[in-house]
PDB file of N, CA and C in Angstrom:
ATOM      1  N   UNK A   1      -5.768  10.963   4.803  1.00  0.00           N
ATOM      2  CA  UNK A   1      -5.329   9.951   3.865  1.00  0.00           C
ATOM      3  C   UNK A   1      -4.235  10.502   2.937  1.00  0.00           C
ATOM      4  N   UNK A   2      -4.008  11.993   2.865  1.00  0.00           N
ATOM      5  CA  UNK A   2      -2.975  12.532   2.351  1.00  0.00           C
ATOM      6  C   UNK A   2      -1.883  11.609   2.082  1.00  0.00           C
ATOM      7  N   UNK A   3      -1.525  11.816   3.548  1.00  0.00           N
ATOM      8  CA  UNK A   3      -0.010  10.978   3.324  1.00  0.00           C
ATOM      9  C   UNK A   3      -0.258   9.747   2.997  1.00  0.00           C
ATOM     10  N   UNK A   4      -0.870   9.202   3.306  1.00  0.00           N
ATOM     11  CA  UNK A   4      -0.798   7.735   2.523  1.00  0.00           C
ATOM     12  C   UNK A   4      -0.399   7.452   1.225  1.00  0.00           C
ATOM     13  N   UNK A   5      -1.150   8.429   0.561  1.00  0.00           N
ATOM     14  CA  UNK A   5      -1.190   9.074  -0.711  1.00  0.00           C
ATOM     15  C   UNK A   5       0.545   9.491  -1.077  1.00  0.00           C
ATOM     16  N   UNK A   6       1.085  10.059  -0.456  1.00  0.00           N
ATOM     17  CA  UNK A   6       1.975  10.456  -0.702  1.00  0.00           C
ATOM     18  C   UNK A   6       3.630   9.623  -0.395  1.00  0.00           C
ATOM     19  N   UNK A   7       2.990   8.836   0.535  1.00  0.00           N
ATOM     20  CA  UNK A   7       3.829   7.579   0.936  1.00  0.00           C
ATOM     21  C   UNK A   7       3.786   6.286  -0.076  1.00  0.00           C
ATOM     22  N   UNK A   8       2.963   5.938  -0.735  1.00  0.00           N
ATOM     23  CA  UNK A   8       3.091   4.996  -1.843  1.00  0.00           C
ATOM     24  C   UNK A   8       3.472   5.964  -3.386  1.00  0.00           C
ATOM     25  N   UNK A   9       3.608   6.489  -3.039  1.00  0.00           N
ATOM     26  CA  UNK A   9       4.201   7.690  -4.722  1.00  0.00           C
ATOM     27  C   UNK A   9       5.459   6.871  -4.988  1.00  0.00           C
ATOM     28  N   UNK A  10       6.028   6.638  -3.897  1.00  0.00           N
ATOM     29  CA  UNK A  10       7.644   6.023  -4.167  1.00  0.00           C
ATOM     30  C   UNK A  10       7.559   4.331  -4.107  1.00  0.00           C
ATOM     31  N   UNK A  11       8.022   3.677  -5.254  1.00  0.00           N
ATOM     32  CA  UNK A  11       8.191   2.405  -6.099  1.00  0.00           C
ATOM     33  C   UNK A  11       8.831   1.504  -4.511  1.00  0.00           C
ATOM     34  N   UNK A  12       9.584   2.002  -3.978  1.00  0.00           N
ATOM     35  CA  UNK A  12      10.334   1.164  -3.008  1.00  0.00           C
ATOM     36  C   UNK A  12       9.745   0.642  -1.583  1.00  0.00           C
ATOM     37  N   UNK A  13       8.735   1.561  -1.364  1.00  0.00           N
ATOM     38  CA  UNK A  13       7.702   1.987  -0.340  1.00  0.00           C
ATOM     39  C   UNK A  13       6.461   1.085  -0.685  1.00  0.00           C
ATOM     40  N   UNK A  14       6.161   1.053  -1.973  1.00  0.00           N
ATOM     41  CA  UNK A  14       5.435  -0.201  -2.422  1.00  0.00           C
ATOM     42  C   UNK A  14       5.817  -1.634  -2.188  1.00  0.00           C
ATOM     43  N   UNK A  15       6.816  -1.399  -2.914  1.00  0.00           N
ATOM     44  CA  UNK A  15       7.634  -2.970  -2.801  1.00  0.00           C
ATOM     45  C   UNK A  15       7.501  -3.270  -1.394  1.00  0.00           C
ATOM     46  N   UNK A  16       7.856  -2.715  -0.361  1.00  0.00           N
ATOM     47  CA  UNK A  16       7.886  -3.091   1.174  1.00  0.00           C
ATOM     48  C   UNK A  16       6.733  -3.333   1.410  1.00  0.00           C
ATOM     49  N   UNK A  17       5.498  -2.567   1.083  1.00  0.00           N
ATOM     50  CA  UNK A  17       4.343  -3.143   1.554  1.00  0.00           C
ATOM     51  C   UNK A  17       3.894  -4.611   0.786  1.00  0.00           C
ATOM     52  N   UNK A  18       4.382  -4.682  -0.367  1.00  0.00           N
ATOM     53  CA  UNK A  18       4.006  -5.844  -0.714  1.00  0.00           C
ATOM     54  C   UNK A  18       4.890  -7.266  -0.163  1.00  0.00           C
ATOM     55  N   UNK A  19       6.078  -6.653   0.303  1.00  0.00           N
ATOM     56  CA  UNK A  19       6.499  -8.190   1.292  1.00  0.00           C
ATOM     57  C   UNK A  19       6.053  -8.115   2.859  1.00  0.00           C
ATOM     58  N   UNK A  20       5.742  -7.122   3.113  1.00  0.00           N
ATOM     59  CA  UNK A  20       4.651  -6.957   4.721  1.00  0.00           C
ATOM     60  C   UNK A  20       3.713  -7.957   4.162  1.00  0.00           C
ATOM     61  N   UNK A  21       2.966  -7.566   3.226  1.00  0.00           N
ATOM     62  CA  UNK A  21       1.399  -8.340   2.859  1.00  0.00           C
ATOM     63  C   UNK A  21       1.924  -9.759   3.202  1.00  0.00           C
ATOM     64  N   UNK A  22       2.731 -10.229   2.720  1.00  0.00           N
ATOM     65  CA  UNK A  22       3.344 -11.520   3.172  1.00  0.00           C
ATOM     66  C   UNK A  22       3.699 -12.145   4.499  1.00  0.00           C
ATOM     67  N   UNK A  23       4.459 -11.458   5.518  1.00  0.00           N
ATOM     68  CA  UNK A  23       4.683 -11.730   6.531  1.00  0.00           C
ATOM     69  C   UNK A  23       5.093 -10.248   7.280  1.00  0.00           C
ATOM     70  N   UNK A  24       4.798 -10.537   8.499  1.00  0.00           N
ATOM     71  CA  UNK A  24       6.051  -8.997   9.483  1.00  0.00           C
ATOM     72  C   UNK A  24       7.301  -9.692   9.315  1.00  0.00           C
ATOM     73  N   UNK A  25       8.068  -8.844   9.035  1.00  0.00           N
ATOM     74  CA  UNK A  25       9.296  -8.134   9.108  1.00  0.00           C
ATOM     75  C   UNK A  25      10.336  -7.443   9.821  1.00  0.00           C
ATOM     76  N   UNK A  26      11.539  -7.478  10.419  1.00  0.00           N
ATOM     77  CA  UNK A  26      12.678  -6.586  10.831  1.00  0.00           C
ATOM     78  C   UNK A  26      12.444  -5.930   9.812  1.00  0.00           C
ATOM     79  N   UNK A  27      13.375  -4.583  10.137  1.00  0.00           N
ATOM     80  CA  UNK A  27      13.930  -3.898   9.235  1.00  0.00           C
ATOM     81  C   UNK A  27      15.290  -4.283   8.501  1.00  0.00           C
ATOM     82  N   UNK A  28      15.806  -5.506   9.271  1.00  0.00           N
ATOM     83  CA  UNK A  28      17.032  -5.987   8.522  1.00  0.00           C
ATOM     84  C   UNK A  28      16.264  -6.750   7.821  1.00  0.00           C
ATOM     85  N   UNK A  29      15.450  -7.627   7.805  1.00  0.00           N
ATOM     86  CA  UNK A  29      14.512  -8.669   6.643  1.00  0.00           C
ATOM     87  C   UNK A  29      14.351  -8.382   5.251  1.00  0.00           C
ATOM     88  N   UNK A  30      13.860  -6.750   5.692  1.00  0.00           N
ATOM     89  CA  UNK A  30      13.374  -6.051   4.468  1.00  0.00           C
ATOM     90  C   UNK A  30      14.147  -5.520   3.986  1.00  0.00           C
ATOM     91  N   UNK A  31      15.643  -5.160   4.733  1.00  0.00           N
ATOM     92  CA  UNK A  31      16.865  -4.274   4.133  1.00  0.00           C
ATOM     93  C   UNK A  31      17.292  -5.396   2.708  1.00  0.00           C
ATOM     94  N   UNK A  32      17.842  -6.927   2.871  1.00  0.00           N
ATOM     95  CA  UNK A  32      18.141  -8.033   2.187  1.00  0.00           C
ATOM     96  C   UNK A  32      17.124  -7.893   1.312  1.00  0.00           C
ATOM     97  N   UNK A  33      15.709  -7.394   0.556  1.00  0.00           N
ATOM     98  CA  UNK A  33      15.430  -7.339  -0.744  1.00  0.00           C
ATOM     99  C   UNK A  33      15.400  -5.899  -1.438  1.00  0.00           C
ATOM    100  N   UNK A  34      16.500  -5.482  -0.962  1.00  0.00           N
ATOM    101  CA  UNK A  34      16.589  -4.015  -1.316  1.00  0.00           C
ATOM    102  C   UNK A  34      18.501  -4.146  -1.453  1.00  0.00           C
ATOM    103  N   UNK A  35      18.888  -2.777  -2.531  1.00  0.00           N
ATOM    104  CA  UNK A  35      20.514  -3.236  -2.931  1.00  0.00           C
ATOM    105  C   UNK A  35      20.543  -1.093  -1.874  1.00  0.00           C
ATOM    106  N   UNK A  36      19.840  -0.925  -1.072  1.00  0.00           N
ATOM    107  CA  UNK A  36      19.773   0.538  -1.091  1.00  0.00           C
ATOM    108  C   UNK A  36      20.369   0.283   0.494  1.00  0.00           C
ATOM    109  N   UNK A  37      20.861   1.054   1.397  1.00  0.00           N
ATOM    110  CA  UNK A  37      21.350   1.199   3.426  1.00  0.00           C
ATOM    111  C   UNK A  37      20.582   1.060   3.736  1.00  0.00           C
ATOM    112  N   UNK A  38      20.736   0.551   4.887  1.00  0.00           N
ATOM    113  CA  UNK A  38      19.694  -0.001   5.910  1.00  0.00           C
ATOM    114  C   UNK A  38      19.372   1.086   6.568  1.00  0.00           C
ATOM    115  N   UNK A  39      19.728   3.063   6.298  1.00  0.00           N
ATOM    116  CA  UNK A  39      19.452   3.789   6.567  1.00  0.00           C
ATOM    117  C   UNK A  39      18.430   4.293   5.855  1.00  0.00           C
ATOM    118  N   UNK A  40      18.346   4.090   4.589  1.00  0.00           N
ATOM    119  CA  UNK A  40      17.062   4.359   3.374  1.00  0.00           C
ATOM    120  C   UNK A  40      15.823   3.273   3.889  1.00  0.00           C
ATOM    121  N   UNK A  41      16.472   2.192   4.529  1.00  0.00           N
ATOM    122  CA  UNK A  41      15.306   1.218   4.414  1.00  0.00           C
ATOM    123  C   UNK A  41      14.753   2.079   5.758  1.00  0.00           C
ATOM    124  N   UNK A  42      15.102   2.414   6.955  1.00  0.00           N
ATOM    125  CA  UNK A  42      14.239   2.835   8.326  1.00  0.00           C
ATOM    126  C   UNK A  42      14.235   4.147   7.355  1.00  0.00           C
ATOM    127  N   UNK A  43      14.514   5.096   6.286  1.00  0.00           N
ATOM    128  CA  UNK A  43      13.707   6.235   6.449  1.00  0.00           C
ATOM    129  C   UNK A  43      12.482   5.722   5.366  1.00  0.00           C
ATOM    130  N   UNK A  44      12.020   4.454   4.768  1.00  0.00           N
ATOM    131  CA  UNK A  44      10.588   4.350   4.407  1.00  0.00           C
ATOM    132  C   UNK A  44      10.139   4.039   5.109  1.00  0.00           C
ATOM    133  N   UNK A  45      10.713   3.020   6.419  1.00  0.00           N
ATOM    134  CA  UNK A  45       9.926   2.838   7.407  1.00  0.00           C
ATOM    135  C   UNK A  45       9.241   3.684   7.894  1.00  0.00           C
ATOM    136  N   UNK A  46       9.874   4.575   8.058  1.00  0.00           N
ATOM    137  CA  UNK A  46       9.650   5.672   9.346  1.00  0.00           C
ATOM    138  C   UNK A  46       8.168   6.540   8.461  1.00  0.00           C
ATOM    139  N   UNK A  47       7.882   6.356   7.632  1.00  0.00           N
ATOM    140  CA  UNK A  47       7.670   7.158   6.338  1.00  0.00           C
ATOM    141  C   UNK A  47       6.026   6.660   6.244  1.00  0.00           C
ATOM    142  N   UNK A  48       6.212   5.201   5.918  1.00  0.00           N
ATOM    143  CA  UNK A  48       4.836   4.308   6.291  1.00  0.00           C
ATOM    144  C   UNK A  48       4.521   4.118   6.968  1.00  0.00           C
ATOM    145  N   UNK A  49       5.331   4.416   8.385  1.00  0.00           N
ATOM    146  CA  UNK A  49       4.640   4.100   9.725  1.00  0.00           C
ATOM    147  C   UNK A  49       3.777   5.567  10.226  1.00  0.00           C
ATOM    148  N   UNK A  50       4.409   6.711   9.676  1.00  0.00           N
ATOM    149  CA  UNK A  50       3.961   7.994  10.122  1.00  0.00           C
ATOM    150  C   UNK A  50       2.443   8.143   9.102  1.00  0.00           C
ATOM    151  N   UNK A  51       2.079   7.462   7.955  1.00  0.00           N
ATOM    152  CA  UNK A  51       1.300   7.595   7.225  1.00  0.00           C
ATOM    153  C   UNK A  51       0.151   6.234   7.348  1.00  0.00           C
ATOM    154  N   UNK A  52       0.803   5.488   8.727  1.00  0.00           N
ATOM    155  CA  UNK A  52      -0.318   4.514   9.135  1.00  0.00           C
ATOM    156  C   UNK A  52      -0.340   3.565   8.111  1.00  0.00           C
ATOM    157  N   UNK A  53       0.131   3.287   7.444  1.00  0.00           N
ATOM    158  CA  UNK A  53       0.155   2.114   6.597  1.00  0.00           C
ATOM    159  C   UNK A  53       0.910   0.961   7.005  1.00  0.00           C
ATOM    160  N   UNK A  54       1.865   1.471   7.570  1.00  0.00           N
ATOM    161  CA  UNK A  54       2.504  -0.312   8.333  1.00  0.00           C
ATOM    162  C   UNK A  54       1.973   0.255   9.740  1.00  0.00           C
ATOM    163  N   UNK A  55       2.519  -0.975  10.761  1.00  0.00           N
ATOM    164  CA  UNK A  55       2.096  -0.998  12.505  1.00  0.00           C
ATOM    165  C   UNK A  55       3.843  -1.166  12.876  1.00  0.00           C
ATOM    166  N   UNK A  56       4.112  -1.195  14.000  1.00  0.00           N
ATOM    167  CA  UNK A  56       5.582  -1.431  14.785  1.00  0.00           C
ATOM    168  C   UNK A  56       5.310  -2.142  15.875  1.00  0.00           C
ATOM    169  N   UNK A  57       5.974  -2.917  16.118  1.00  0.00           N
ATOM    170  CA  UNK A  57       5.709  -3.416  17.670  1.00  0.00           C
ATOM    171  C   UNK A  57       6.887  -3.944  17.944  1.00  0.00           C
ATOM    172  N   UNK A  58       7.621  -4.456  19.349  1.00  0.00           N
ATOM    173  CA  UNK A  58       8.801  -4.186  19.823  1.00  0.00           C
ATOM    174  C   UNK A  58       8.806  -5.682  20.673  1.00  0.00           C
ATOM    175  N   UNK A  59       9.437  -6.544  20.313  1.00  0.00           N
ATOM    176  CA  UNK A  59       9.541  -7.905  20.620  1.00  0.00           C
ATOM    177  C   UNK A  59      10.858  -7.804  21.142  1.00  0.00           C
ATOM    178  N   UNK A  60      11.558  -7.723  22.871  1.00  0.00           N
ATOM    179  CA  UNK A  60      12.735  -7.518  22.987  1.00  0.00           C
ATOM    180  C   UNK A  60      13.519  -6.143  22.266  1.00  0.00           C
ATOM    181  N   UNK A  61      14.453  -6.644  21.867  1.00  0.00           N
ATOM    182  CA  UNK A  61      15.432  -5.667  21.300  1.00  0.00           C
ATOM    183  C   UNK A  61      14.945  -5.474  19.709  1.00  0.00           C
ATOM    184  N   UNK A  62      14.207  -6.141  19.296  1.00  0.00           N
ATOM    185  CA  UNK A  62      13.452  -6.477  17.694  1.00  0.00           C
ATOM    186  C   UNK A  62      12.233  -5.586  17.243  1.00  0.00           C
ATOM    187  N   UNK A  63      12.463  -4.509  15.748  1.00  0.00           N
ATOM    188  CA  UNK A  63      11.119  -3.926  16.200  1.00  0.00           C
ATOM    189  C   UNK A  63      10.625  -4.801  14.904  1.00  0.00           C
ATOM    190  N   UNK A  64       8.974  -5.103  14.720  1.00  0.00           N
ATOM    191  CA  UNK A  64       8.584  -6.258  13.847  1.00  0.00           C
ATOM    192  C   UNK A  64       7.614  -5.352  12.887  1.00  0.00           C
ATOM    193  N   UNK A  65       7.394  -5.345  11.908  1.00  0.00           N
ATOM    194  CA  UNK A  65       6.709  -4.242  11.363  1.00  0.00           C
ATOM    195  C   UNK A  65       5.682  -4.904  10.340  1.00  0.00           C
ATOM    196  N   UNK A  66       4.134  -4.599  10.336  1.00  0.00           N
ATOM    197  CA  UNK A  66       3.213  -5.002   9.598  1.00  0.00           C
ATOM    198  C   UNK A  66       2.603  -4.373   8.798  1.00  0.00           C
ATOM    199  N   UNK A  67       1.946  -4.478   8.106  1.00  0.00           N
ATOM    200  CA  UNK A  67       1.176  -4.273   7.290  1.00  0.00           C
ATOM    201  C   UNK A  67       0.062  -4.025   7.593  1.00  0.00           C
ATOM    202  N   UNK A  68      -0.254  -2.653   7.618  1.00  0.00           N
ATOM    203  CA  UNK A  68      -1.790  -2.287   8.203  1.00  0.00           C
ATOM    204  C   UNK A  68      -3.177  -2.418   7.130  1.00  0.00           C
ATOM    205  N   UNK A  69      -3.650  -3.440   7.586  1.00  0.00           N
ATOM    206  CA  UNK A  69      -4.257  -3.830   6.735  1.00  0.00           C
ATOM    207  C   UNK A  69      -5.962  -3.142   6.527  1.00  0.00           C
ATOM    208  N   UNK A  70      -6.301  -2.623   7.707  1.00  0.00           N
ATOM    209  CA  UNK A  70      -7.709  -1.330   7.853  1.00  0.00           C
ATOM    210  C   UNK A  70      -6.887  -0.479   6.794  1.00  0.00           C
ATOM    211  N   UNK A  71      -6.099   0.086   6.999  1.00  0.00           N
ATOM    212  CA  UNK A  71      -5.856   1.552   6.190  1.00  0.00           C
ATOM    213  C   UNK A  71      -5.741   1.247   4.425  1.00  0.00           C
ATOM    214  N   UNK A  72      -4.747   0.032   4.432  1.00  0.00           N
ATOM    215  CA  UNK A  72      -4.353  -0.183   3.217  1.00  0.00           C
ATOM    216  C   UNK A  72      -6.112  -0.728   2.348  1.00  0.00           C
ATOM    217  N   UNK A  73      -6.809  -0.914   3.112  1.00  0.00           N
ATOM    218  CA  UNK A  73      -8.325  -2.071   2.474  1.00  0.00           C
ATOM    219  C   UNK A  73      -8.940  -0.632   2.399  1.00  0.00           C
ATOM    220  N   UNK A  74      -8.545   0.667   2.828  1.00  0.00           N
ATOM    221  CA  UNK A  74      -9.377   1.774   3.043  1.00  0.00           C
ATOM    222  C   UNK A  74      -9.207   2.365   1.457  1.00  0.00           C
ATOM    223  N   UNK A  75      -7.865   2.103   1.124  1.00  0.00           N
ATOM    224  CA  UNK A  75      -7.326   2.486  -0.311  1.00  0.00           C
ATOM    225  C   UNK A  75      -7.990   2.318  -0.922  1.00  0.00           C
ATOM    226  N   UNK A  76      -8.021   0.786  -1.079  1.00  0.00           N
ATOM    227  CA  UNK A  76      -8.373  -0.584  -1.941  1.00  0.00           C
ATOM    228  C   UNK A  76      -9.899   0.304  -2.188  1.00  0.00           C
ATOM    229  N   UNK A  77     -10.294   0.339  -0.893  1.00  0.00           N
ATOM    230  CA  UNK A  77     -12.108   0.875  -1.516  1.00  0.00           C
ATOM    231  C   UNK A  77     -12.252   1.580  -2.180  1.00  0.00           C
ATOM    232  N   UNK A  78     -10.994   3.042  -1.912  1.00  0.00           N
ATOM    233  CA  UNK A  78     -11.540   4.219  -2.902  1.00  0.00           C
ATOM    234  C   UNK A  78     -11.079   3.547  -4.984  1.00  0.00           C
ATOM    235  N   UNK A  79      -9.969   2.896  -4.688  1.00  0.00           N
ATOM    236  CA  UNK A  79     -10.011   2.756  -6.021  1.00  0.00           C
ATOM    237  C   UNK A  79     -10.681   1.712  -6.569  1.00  0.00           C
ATOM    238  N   UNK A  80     -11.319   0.567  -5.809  1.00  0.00           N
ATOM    239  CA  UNK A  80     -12.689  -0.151  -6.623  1.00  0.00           C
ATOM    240  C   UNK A  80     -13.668   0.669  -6.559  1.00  0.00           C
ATOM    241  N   UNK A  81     -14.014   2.116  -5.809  1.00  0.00           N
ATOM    242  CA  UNK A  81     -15.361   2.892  -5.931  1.00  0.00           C
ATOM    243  C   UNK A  81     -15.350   3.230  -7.666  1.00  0.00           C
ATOM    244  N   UNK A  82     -13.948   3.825  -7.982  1.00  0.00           N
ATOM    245  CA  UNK A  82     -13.260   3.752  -9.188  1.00  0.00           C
ATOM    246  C   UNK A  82     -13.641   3.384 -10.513  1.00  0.00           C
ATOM    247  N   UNK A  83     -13.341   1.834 -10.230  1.00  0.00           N
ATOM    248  CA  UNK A  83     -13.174   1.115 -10.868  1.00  0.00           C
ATOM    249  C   UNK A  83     -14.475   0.866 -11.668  1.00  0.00           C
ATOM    250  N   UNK A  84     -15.780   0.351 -10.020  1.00  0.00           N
ATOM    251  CA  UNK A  84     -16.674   0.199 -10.283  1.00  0.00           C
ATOM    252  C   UNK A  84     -17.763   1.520 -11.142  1.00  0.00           C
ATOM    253  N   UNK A  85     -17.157   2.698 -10.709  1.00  0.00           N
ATOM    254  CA  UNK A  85     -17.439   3.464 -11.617  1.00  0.00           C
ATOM    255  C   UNK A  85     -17.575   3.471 -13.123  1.00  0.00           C
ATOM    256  N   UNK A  86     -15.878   3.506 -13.280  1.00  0.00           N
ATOM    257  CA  UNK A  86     -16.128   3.484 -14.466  1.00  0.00           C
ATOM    258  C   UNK A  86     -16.714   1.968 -15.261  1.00  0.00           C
ATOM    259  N   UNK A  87     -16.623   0.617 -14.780  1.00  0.00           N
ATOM    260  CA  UNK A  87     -17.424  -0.370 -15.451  1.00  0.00           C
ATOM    261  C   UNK A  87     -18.697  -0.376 -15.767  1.00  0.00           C
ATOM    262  N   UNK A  88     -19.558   0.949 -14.296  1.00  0.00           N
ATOM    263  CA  UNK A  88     -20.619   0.674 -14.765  1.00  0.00           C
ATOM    264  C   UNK A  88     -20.998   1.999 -15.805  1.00  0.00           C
ATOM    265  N   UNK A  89     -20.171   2.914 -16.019  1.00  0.00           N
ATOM    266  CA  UNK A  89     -20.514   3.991 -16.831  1.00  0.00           C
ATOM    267  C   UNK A  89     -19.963   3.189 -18.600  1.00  0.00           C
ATOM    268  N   UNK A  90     -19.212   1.832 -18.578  1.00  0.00           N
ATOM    269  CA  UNK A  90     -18.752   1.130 -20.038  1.00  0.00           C
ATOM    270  C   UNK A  90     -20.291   0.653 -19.745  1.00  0.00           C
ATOM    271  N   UNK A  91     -20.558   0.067 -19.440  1.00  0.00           N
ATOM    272  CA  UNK A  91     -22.304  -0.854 -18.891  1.00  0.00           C
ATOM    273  C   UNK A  91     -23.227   0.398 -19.845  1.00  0.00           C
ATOM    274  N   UNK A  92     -23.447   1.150 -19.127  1.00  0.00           N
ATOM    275  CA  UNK A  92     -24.072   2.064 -19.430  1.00  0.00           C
ATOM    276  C   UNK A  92     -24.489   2.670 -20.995  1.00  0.00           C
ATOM    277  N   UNK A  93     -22.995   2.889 -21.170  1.00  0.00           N
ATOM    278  CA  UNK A  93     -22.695   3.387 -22.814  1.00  0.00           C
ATOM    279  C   UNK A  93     -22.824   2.376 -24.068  1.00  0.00           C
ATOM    280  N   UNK A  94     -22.303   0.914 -23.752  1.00  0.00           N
ATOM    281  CA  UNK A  94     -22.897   0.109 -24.295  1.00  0.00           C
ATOM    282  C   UNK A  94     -23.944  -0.821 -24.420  1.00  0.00           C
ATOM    283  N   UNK A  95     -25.153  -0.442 -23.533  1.00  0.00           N
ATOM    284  CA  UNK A  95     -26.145  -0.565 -23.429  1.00  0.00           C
ATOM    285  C   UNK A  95     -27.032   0.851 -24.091  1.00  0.00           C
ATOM    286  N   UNK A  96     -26.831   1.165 -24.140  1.00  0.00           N
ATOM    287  CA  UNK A  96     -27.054   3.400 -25.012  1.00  0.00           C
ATOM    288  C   UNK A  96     -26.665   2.617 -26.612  1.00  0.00           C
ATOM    289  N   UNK A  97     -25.997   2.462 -27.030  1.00  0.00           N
ATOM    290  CA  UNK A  97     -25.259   1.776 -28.344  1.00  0.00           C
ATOM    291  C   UNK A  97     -25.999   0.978 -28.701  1.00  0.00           C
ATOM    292  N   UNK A  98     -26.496  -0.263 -28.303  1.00  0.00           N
ATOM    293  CA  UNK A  98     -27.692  -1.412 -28.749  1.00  0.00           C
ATOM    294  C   UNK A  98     -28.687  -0.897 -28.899  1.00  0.00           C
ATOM    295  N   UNK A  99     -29.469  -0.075 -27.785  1.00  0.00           N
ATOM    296  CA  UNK A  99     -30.866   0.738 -28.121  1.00  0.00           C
ATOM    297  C   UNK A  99     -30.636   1.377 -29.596  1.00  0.00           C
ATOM    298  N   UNK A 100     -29.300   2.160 -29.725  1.00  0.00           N
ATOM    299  CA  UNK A 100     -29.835   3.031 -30.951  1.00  0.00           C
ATOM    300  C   UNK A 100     -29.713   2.369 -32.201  1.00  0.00           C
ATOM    301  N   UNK A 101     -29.070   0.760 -31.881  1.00  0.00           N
ATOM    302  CA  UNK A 101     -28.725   0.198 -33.307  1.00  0.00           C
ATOM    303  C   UNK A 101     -30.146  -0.148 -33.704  1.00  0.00           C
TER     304      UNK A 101
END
């Protein structure tokens, strides 16, 4: 999960996954909400695809690129394990607080 990790560090790499979440994509699709070459845009591709977070598949001459949605929901878990952590350790502490009032 390293790289995964290390593949969403960068703001632009996000942004792409969040218009995948929306629909697949060319890489020219996704180049048009970006002001950066359509050479920066295939090296995040290349970047999220090596870190399993998007999929590729090859329609003709077209490659179509998704949003992997097992890996990315794999995230999602560790940071609601998180989350839910810490809500239930606020739960906890302010329930500790009423007893002693």
């Amino acid at each position: 999960m390293e790289l995964s990790w290390k593949a969403i560090s960068d703001d632009s790499r996000r942004q792409i996954l969040l218009l995948l979440k929306k629909k697949d994509m060319t890489p020219s699709e996704i180049a048009q909400h970006f002001k950066f070459t359509f050479p920066a845009v295939s090296s995040h591709l290349r970047i999220l695809k090596s870190s399993d977070l998007i999929r590729e598949r090859k329609i003709g001459k077209n490659r179509i690129y998704s949003l992997n949605r097992e890996k990315t929901s794999e995230m999602m878990k560790f940071f609601a394990g998180m989350w839910e952590y810490n809500l239930s350790s606020l739960k906890e502490l302010l329930e500790n607080d009423q007893k002693d009032e």
